[in-house]
N, C-alpha and C. Protein backbone atom coordinates (compact mmCIF):
# COMPACT_ATOMS: atom_id res chain seq x y z
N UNK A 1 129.73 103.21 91.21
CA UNK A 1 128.28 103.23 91.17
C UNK A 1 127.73 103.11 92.57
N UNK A 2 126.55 103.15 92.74
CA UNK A 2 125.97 103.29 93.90
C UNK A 2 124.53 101.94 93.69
N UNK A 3 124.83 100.91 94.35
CA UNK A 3 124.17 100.03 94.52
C UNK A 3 122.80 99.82 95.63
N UNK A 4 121.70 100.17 94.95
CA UNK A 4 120.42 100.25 95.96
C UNK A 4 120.42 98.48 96.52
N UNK A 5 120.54 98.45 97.76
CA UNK A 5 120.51 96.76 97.84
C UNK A 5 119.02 96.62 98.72
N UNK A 6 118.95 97.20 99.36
CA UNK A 6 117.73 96.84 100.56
C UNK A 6 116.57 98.11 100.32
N UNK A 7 115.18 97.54 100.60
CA UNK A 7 114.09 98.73 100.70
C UNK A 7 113.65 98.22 102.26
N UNK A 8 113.71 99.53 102.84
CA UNK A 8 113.32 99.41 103.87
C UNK A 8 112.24 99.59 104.21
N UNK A 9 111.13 99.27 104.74
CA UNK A 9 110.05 99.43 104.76
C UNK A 9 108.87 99.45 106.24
N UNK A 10 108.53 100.42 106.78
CA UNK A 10 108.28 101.01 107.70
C UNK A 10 106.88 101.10 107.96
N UNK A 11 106.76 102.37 108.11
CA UNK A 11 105.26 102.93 108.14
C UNK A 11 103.52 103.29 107.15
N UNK A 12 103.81 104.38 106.81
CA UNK A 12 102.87 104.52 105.97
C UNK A 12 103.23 104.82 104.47
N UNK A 13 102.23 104.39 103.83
CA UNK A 13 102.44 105.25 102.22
C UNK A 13 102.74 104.16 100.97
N UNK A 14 103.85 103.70 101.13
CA UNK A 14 104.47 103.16 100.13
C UNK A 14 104.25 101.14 100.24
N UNK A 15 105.13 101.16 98.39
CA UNK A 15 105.09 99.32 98.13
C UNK A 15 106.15 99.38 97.74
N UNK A 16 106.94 98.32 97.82
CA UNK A 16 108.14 97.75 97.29
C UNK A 16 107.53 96.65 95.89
N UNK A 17 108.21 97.29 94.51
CA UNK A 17 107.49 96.53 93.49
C UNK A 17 108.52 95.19 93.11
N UNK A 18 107.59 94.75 92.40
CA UNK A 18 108.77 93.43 91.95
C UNK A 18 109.45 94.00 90.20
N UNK A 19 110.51 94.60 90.07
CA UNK A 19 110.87 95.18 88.92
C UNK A 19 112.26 94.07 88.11
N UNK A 20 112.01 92.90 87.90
CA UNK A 20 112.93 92.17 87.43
C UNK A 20 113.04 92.15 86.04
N UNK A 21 114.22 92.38 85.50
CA UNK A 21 114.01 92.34 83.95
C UNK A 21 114.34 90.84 83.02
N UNK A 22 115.22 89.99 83.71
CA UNK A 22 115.84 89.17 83.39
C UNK A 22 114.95 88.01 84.23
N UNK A 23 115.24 86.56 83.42
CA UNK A 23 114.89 85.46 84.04
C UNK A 23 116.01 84.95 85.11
N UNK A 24 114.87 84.44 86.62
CA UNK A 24 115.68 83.80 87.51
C UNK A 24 116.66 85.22 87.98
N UNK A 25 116.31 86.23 88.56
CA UNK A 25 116.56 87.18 89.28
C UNK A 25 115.29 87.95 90.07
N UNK A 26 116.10 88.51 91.04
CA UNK A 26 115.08 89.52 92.02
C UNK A 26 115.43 90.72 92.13
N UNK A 27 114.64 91.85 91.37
CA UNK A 27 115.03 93.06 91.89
C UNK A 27 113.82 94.03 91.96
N UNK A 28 114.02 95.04 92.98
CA UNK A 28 112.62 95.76 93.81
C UNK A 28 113.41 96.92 93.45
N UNK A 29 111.83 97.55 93.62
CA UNK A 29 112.17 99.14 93.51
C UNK A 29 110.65 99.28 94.19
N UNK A 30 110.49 100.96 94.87
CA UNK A 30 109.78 101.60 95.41
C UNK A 30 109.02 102.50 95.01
N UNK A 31 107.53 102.48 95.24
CA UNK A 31 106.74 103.56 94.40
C UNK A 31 105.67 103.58 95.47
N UNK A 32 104.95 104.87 95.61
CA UNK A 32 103.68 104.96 96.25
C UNK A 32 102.58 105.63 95.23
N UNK A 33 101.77 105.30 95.68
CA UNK A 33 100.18 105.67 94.88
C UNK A 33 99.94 107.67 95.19
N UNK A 34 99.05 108.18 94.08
CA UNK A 34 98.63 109.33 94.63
C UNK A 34 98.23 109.77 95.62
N UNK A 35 97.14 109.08 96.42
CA UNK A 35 97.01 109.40 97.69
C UNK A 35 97.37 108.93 98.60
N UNK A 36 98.83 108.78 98.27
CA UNK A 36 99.81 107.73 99.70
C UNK A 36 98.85 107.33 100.88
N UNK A 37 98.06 106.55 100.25
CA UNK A 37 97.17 106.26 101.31
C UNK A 37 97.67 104.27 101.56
N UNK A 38 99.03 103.69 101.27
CA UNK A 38 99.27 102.45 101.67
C UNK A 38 99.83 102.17 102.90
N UNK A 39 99.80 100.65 103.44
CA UNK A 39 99.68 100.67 104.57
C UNK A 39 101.22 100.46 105.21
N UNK A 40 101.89 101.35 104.03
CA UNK A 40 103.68 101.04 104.79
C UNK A 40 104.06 102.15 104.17
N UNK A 41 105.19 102.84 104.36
CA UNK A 41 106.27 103.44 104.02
C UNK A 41 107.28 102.66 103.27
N UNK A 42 108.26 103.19 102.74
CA UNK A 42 109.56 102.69 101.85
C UNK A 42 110.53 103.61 101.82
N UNK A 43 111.60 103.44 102.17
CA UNK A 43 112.64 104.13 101.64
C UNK A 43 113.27 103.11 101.53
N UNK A 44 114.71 103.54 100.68
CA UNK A 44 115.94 102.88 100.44
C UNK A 44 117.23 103.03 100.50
N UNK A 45 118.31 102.14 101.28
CA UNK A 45 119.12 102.01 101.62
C UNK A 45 120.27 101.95 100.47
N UNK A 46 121.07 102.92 100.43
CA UNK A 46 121.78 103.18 99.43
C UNK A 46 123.52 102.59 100.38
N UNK A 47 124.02 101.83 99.43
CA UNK A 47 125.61 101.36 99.85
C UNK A 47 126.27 101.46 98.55
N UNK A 48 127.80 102.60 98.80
CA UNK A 48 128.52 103.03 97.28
C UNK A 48 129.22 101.76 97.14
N UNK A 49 129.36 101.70 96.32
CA UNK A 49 130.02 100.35 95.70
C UNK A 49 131.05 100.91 94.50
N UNK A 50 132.04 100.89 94.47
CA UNK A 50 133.12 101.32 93.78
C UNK A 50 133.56 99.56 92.67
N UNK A 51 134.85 100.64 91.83
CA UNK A 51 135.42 99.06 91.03
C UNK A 51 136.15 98.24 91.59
N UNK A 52 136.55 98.61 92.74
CA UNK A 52 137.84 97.77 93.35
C UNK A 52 136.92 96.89 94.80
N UNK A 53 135.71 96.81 94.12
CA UNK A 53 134.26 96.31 95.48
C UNK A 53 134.19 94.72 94.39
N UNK A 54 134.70 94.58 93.53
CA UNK A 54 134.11 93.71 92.83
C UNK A 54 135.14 93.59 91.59
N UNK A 55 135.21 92.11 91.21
CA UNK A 55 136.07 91.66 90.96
C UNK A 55 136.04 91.42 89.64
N UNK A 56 137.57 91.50 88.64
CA UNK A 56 137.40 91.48 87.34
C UNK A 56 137.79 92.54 86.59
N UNK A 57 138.09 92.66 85.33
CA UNK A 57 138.88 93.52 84.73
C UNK A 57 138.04 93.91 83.60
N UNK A 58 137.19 93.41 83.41
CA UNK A 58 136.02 94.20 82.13
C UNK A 58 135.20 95.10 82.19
N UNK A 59 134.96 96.18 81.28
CA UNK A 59 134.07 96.59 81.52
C UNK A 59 132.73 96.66 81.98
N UNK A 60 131.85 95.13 81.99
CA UNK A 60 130.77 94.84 82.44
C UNK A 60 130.94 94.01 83.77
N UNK A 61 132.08 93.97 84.23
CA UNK A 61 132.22 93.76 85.66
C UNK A 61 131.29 94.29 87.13
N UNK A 62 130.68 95.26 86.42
CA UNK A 62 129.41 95.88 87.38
C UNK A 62 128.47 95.51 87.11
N UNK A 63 128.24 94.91 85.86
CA UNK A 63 126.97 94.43 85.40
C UNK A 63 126.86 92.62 85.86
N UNK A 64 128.29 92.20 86.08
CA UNK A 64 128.52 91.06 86.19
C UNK A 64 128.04 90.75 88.03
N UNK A 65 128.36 91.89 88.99
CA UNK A 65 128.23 91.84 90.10
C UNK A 65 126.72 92.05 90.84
N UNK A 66 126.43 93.04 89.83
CA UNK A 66 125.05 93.51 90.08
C UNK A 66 124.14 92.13 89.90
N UNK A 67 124.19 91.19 88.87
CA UNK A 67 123.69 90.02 88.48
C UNK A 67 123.83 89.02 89.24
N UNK A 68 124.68 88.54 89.57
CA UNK A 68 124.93 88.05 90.66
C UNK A 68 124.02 88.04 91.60
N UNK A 69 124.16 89.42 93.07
CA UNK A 69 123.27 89.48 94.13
C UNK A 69 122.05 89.32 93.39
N UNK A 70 121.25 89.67 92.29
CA UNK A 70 120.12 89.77 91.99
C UNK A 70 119.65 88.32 91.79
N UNK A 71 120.52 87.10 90.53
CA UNK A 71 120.30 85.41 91.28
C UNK A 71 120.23 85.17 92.64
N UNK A 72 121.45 85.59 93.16
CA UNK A 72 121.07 85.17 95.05
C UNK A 72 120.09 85.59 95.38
N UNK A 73 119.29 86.88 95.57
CA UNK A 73 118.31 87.19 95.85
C UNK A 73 117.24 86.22 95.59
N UNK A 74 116.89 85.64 94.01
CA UNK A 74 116.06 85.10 94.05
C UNK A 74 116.54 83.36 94.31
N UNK A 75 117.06 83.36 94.35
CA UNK A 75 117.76 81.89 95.09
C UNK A 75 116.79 82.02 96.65
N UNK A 76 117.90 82.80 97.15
CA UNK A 76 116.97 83.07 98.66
C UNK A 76 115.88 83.14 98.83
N UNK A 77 115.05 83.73 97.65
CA UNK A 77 113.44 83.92 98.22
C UNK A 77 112.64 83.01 97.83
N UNK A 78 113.41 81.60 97.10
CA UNK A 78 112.82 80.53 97.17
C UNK A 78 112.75 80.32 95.19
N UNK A 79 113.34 80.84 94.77
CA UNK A 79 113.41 80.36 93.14
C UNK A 79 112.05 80.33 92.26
N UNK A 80 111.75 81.30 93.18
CA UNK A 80 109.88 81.42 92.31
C UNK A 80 109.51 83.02 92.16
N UNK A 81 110.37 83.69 92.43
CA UNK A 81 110.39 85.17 91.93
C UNK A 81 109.51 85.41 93.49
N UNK A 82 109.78 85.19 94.54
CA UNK A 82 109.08 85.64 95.67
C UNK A 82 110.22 86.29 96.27
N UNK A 83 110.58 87.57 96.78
CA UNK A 83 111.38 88.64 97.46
C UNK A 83 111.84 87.86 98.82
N UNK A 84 113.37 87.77 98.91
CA UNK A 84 113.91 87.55 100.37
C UNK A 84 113.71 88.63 101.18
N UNK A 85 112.60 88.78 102.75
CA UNK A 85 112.85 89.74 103.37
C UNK A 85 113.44 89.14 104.64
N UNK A 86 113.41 90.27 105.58
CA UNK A 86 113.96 90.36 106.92
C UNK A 86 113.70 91.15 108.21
N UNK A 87 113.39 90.66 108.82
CA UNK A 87 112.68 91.74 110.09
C UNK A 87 114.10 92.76 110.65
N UNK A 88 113.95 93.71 110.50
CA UNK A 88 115.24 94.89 111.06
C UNK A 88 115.96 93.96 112.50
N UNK A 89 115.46 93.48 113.43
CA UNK A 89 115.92 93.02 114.12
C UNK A 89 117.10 91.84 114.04
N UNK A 90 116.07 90.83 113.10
CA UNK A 90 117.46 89.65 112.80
C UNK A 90 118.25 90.38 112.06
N UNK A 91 118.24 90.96 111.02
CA UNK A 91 118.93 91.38 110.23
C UNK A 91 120.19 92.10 110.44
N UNK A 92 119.86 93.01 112.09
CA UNK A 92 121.31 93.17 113.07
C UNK A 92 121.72 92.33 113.96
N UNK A 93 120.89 91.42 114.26
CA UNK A 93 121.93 90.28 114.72
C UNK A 93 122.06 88.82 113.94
N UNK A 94 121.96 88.88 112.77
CA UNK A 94 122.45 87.88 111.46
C UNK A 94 121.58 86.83 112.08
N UNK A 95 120.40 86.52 111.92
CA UNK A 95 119.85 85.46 111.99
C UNK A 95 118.89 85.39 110.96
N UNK A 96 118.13 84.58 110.66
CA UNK A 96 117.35 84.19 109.30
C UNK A 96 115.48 84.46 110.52
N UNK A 97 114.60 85.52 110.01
CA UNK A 97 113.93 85.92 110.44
C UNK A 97 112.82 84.60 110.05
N UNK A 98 111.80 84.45 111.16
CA UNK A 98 111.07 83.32 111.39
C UNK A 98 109.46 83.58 111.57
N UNK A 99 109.30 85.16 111.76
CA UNK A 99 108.06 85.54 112.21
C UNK A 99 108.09 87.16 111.56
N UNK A 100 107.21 87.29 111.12
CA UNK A 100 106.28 88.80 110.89
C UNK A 100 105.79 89.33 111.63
N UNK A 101 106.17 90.27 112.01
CA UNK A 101 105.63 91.14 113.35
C UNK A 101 104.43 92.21 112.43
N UNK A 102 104.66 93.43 113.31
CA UNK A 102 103.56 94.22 113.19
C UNK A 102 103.80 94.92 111.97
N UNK A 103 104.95 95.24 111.12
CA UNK A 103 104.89 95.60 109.79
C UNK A 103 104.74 94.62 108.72
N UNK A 104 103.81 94.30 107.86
CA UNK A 104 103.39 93.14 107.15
C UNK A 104 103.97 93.92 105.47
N UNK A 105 105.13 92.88 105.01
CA UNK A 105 105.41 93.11 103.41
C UNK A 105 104.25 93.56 102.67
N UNK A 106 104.40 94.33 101.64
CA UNK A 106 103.93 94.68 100.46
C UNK A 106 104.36 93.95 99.01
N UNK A 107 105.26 93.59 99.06
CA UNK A 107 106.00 92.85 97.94
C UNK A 107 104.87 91.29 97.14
N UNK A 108 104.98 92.06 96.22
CA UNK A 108 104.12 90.71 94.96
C UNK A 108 104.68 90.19 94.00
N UNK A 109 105.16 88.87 94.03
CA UNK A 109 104.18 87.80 94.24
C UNK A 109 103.72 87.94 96.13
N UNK A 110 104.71 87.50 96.31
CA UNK A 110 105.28 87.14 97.99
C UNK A 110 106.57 87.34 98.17
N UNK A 111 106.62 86.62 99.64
CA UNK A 111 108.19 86.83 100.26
C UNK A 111 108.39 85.79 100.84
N UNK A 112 109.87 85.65 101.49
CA UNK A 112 110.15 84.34 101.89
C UNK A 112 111.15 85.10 103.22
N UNK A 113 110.82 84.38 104.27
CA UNK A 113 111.44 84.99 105.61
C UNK A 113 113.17 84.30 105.16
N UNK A 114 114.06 85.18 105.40
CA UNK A 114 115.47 85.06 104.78
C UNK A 114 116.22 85.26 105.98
N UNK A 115 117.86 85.12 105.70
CA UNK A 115 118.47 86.24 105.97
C UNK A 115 119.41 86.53 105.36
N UNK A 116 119.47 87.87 105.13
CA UNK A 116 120.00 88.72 103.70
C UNK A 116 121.46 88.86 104.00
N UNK A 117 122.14 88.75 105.21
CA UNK A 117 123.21 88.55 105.35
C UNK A 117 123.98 87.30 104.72
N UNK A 118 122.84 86.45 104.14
CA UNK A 118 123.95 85.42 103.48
C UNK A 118 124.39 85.64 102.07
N UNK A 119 123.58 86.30 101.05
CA UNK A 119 123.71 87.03 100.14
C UNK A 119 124.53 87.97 99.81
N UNK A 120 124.61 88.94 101.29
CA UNK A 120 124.88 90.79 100.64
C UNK A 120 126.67 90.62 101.04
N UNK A 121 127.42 90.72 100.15
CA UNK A 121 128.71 91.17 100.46
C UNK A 121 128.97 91.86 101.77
N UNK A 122 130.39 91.22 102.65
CA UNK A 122 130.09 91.53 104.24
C UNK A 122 130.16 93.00 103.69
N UNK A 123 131.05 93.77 103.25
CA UNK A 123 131.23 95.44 103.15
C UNK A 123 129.70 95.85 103.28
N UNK A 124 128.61 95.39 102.60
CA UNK A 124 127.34 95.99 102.73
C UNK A 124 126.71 95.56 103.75
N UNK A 125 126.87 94.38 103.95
CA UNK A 125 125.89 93.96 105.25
C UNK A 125 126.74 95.01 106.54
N UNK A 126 127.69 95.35 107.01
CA UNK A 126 128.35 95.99 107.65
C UNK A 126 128.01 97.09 107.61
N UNK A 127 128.09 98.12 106.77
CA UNK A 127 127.64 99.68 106.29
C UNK A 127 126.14 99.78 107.02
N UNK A 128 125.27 99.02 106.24
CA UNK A 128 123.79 98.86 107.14
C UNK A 128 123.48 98.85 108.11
N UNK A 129 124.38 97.64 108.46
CA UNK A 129 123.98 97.79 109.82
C UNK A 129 124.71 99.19 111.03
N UNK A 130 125.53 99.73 110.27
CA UNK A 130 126.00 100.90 111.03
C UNK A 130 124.62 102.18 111.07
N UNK A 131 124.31 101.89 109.47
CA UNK A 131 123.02 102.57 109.10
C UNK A 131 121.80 103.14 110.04
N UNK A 132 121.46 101.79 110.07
CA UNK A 132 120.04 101.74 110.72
C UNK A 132 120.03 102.32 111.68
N UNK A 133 121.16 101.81 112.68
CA UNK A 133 120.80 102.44 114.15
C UNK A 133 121.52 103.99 114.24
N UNK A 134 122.20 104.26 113.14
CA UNK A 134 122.70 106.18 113.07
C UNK A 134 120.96 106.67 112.53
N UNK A 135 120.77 106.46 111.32
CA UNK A 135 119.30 106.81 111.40
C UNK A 135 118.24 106.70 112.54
N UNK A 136 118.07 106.17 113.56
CA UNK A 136 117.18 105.76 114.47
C UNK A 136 117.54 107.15 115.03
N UNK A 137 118.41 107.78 115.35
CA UNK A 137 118.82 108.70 116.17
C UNK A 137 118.59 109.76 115.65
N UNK A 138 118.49 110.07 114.08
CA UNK A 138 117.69 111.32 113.31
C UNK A 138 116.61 111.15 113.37
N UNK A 139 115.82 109.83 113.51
CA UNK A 139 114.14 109.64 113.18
C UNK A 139 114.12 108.43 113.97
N UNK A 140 113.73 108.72 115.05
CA UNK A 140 112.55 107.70 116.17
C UNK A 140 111.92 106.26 115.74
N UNK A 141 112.25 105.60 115.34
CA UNK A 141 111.38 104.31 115.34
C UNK A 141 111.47 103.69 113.80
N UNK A 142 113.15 104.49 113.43
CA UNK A 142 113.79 103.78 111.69
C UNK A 142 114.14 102.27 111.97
N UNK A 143 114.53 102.43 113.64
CA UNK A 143 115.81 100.91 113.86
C UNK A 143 114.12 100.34 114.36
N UNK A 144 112.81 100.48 114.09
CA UNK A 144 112.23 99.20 114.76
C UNK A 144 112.18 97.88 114.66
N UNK A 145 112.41 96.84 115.48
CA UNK A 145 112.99 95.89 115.30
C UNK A 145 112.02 94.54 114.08
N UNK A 146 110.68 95.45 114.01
CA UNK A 146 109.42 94.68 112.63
C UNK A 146 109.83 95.62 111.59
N UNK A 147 110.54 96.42 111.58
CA UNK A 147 110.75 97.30 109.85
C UNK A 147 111.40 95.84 109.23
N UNK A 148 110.77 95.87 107.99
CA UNK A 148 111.18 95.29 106.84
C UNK A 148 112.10 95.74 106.16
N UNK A 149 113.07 94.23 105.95
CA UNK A 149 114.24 94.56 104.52
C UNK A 149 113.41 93.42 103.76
N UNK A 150 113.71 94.46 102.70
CA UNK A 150 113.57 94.03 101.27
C UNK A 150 114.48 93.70 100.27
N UNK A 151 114.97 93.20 99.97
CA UNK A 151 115.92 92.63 99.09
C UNK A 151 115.73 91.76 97.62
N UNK A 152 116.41 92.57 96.50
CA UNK A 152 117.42 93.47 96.24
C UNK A 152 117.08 94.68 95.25
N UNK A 153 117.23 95.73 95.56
CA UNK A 153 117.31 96.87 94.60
C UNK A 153 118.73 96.60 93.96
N UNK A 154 119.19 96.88 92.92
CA UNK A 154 120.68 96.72 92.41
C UNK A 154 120.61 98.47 91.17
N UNK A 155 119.74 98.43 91.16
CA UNK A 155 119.66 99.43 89.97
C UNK A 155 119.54 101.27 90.58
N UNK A 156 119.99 102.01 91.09
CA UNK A 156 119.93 102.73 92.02
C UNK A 156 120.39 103.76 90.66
N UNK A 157 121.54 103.01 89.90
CA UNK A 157 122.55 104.02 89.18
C UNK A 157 123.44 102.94 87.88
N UNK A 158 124.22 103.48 86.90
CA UNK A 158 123.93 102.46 86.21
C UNK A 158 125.56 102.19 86.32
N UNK A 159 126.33 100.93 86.52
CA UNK A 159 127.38 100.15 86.86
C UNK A 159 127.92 100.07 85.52
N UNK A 160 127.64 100.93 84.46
CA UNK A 160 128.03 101.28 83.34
C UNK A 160 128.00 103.15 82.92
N UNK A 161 129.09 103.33 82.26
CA UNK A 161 129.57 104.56 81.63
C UNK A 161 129.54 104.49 80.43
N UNK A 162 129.08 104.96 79.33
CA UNK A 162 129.16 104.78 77.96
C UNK A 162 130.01 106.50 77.97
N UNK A 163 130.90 106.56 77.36
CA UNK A 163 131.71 107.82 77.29
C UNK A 163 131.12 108.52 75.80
N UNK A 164 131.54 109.81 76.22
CA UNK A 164 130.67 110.86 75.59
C UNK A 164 131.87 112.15 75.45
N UNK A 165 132.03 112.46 74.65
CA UNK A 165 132.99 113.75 74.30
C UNK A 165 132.47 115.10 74.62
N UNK A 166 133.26 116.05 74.63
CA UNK A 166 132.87 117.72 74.73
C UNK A 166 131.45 117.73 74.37
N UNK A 167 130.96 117.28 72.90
CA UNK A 167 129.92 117.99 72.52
C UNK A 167 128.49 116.62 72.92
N UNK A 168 129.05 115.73 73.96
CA UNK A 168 128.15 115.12 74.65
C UNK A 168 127.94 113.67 73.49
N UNK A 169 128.66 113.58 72.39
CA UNK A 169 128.24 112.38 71.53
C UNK A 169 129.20 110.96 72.21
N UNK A 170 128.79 109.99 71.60
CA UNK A 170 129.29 108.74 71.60
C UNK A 170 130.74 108.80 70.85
N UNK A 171 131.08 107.91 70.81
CA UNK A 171 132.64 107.32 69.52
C UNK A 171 131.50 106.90 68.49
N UNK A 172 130.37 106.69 68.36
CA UNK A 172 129.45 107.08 67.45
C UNK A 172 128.97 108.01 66.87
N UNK A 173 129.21 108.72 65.81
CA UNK A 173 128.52 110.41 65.26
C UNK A 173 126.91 109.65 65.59
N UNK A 174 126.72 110.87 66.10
CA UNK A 174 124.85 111.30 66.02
C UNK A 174 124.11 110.16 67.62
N UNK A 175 125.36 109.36 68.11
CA UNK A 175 124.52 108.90 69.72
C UNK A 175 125.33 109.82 70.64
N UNK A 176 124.00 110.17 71.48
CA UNK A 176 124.19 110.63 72.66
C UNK A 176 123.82 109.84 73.86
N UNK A 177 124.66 109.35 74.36
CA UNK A 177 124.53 108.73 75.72
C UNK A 177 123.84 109.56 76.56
N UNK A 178 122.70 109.27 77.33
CA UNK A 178 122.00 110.10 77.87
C UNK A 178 120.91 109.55 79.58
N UNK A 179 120.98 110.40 80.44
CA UNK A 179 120.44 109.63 81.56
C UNK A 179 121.19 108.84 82.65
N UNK A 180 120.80 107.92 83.55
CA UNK A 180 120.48 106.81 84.08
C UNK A 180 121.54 105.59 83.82
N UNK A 181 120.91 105.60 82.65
CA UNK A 181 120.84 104.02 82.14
C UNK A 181 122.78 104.49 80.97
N UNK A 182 123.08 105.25 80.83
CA UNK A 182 124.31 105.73 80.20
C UNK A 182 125.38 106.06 81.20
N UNK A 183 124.53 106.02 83.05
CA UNK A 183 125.83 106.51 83.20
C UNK A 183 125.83 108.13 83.60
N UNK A 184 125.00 109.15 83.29
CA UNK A 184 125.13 110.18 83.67
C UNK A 184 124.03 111.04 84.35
N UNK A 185 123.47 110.34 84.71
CA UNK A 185 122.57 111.05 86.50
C UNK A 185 122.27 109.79 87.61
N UNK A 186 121.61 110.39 88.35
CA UNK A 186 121.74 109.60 89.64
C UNK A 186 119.73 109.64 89.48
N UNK A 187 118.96 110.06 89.37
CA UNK A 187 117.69 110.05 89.75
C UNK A 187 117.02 110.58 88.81
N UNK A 188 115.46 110.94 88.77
CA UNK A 188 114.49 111.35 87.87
C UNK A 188 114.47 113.12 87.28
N UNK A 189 115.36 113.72 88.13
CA UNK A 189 115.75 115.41 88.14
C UNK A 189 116.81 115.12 87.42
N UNK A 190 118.03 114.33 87.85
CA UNK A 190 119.12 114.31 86.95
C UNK A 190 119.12 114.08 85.91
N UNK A 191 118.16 113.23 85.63
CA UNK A 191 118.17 112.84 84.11
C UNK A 191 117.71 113.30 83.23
N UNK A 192 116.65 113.96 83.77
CA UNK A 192 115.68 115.09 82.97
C UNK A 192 116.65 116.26 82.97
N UNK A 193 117.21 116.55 83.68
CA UNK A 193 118.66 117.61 83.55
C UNK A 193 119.68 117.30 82.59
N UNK A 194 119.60 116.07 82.26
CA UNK A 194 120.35 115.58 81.47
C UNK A 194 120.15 115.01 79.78
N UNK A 195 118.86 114.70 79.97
CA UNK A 195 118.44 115.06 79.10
C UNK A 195 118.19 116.25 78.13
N UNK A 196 117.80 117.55 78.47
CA UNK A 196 117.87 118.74 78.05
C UNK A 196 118.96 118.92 77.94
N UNK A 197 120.38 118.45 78.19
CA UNK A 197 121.73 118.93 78.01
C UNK A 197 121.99 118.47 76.69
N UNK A 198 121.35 117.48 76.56
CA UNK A 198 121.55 116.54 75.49
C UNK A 198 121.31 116.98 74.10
N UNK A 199 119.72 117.10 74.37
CA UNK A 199 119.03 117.99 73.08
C UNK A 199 119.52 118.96 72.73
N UNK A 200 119.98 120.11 73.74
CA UNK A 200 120.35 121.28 73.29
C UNK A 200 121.76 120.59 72.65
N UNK A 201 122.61 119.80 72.79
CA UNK A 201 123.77 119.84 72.04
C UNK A 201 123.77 119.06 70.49
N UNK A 202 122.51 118.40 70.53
CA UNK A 202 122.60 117.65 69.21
C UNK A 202 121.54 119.28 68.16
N UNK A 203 120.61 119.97 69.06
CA UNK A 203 120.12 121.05 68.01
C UNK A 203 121.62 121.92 67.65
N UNK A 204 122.48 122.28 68.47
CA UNK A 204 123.64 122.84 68.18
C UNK A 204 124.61 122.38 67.08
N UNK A 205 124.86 120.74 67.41
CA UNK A 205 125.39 120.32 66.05
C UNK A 205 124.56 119.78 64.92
N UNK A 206 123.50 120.26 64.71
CA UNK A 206 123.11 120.23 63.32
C UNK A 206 123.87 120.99 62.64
């Protein structure tokens, strides 16, 4: 699976939302308004995370890991559903950020100045930070040292497979595992791609 851990957050346009489903966890996701008229940007930092990244022999072993960072997260941001962030700067040299510079969070409730390196598995905190500053070099002013991390996206892709045969059904007659959330796309095109794969195979086996 592919684990969204950090929203990075920059310039113009975008908010980092508070999307938690469960009690006593933190997890963000990114959306902008119609007339991207907000006063930051967002993108997100994608790190693959495989089965042999995380420990355990069950099938919900991804679900078990994913849960996890998402308590720490809200551990870190103070146990009140307020987002751990991080100024891009500490965040490459592992220190727990103390001041808000010139990019000011979007995140609601609030945030709590962190550092996300105590949380994120070293493999990810490592990858990132290789990240940031290879991006700076495609786009001018990604590594600025006030860009915001946001922490944690976990839901990027789903750390579960529900298996599905030739004609796309479950080990259930008549479910079709479908999307996202089953396991078989990566984003809002895929799934809608995937969806229509779907339909057309259950109108077929009528």
């Amino acid at each position: 699976m592919d684990v969204l851990v950090i929203h990075f957050v920059c310039a113009l346009v975008g908010t980092v939302m508070a999307s938690s489903s469960e009690p006593n966890t933190i997890v963000t996701n990114g959306m902008s308004l119609f007339l991207r008229d907000g006063q930051n940007a967002n993108s997100a930092l994608l790190v693959n995370v495989t089965p042999m990244d995380f420990k355990g022999t069950s099938p919900l072993s991804g679900i078990y890991f994913q849960k996890n960072l998402e308590e720490k997260a809200f551990i870190l941001g103070g146990s009140n559903y307020f987002a751990p962030i991080q100024r891009v700067e500490d965040f490459l040299e592992n220190k727990k950020s103390e001041h808000i510079g010139t990019v000011f969070p979007t995140y609601k409730p609030g945030f709590t100045l962190s550092n996300l390196n105590d949380i994120l598995p070293e493999f990810v905190s490592n990858t990132l930070k290789q990240a940031i500053p290879f991006f700076d070099t495609k786009l001018h002013g990604f590594a600025n040292p006030d860009s915001i991390l946001t922490g944690l996206e976990t839901r990027s892709s789903s750390p579960v497979k529900i298996i599905r045969n030739e004609h796309l059904v479950s080990n259930i007659s008549g479910i079709y595992p479908c999307g996202e959330g089953a396991g078989y796309a990566g984003g809002i095109m895929s799934a809608s791609v995937d969806g229509i794969k779907c339909a057309i195979a259950l109108l077929e086996n009528l």
